[in-house]
Protein backbone atom coordinates (compact mmCIF):
# COMPACT_ATOMS: atom_id res chain seq x y z
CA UNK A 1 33.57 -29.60 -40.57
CA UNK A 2 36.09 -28.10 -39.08
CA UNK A 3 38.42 -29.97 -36.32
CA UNK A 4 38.57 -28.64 -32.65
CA UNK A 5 42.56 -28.30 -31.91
CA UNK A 6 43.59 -27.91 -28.30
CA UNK A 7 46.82 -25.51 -28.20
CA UNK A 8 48.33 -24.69 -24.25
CA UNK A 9 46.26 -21.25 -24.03
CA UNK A 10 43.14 -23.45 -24.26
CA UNK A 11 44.48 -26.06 -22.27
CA UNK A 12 45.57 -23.64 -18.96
CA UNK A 13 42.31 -21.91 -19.28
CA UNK A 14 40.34 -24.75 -18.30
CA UNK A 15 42.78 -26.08 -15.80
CA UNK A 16 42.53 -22.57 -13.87
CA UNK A 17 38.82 -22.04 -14.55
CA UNK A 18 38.01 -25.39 -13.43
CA UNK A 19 40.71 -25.26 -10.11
CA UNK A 20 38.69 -21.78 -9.63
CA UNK A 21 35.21 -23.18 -9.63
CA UNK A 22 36.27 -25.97 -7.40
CA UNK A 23 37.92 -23.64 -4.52
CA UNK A 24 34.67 -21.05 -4.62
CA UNK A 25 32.23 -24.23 -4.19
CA UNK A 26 34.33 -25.81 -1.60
CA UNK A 27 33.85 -22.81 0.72
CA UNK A 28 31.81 -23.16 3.55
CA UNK A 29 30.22 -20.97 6.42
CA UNK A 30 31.31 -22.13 9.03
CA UNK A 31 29.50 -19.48 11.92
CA UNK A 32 26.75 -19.82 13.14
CA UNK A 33 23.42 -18.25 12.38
CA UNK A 34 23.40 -14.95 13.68
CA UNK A 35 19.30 -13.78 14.38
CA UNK A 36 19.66 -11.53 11.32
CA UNK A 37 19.99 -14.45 9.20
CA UNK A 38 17.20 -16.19 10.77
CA UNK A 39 14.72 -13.28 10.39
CA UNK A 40 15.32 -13.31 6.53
CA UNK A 41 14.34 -16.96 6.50
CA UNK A 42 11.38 -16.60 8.61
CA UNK A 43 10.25 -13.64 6.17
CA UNK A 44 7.22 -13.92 4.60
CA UNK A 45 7.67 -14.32 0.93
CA UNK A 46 4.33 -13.26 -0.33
CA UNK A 47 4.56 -9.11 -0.81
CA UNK A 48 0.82 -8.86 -0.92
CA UNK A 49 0.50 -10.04 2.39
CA UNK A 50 0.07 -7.04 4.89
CA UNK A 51 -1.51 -8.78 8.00
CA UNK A 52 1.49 -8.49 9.97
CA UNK A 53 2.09 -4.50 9.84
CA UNK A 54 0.94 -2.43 12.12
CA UNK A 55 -3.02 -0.74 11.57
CA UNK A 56 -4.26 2.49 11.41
CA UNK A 57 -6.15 3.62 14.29
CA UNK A 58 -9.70 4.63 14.21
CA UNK A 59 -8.45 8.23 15.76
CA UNK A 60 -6.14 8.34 12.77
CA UNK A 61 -8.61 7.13 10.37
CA UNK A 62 -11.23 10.07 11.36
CA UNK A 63 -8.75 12.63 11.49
CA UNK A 64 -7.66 12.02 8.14
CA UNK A 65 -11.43 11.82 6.58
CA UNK A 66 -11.96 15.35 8.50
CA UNK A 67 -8.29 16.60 7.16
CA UNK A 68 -9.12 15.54 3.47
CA UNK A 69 -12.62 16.32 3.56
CA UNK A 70 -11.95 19.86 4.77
CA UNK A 71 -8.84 20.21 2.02
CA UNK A 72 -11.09 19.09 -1.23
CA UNK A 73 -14.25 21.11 -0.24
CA UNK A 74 -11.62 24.10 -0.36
CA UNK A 75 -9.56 23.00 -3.47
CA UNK A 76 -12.78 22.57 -4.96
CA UNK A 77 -15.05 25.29 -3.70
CA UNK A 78 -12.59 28.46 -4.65
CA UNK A 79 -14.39 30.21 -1.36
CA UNK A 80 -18.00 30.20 -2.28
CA UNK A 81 -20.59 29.14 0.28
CA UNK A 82 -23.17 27.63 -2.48
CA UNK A 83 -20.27 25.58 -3.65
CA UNK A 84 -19.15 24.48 0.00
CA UNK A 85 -22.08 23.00 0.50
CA UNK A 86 -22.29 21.15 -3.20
CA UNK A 87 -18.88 19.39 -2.56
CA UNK A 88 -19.51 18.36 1.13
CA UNK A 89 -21.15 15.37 0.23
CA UNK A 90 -18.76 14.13 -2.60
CA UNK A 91 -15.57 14.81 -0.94
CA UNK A 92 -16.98 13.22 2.51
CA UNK A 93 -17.60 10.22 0.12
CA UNK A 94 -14.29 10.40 -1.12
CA UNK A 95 -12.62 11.22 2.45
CA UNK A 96 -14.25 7.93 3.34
CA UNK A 97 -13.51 5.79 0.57
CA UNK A 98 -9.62 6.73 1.24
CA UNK A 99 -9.59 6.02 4.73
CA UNK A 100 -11.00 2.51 4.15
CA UNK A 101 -7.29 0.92 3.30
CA UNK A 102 -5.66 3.76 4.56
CA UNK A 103 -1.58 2.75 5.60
CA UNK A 104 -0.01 4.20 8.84
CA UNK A 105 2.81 5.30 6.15
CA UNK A 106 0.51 7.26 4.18
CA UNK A 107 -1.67 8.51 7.03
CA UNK A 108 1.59 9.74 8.82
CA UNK A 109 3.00 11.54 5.12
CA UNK A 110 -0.86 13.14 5.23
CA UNK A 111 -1.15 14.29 8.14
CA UNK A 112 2.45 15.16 9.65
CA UNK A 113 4.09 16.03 6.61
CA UNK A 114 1.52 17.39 5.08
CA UNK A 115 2.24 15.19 1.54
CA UNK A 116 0.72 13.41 -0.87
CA UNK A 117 2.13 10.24 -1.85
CA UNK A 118 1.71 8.89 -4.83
CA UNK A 119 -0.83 5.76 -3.15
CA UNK A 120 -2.85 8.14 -1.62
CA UNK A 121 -3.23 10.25 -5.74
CA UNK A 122 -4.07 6.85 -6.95
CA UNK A 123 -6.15 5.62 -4.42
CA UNK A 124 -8.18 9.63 -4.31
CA UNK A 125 -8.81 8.89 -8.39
CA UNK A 126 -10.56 5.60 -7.76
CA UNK A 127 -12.63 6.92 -5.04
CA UNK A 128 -13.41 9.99 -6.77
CA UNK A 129 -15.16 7.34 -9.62
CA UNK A 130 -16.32 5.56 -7.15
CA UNK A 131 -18.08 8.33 -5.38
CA UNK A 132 -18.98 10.35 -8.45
CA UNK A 133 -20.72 7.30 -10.61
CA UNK A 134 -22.69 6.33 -7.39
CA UNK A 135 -25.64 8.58 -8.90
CA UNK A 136 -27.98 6.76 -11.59
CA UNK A 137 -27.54 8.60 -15.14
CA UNK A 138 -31.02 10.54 -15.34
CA UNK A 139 -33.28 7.89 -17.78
CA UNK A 140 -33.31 9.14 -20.87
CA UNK A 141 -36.06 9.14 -23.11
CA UNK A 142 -37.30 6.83 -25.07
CA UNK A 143 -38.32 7.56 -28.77
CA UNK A 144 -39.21 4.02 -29.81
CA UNK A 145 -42.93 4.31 -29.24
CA UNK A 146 -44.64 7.05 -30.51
CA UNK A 147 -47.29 8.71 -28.04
């Protein structure tokens, strides 16, 4: 076992680390609270909760199904009218499904700036699922019993 020997390095170490620790707690604010201060203890601390930002309108909301509707029936059509009319449907479905939890931020990048954020990719793969499964598999035959 080996014996701890305290030489004068060791020794003024902890006398100025210790004096140091005691000076930094012993600080105090002594202002008062200024209203920025207050508004970061009145902040909500759960980041899930969104019931305090602003809404989308219904204006916005209908503009942007009509804005993304129009845009995926083209991306997806290439310019022919028998394919226009295939991918209404889908891409209203999918317009639709988007706009349901639609944020002001994202419906002002869509339709002011004319980008896609990275929400709005995610959010167009789900509804594109969504939209795409909603049509029962054709029932496939069965070969179990013979006829």
């Amino acid at each position: 076992m080996k014996k701890l020997t305290i030489t004068k390095k060791f020794l003024m170490a902890a006398i100025i680390g210790s004096t140091a620790a005691l000076f930094v707690t012993a600080c105090s604010d002594d202002q008062p609270k200024t209203p920025a201060a207050t508004a970061k203890a009145d902040h909500n601390p759960n980041p899930w909760d969104h019931s305090g930002e602003p809404k989308v309108t219904e204006s916005q909301k209908q503009h942007f199904e009509k804005t993304f509707a129009e845009q995926c029936v083209t991306r997806e059509a290439h310019g022919d009218e028998q394919d226009k009319e295939r991918f209404t449907k889908p891409c209203n479905c999918i317009a639709r499904f988007m706009a349901k939890d639609l944020t002001p931020q994202e419906a002002d990048k869509f339709l002011s700036e004319h980008e896609n954020p990275q929400s709005l990719r995610i959010r167009y793969e789900n509804a594109a699922y969504h939209c795409l499964q909603e049509k029962a598999p054709p029932h496939e035959p069965d070969f179990s019993h013979p006829q």
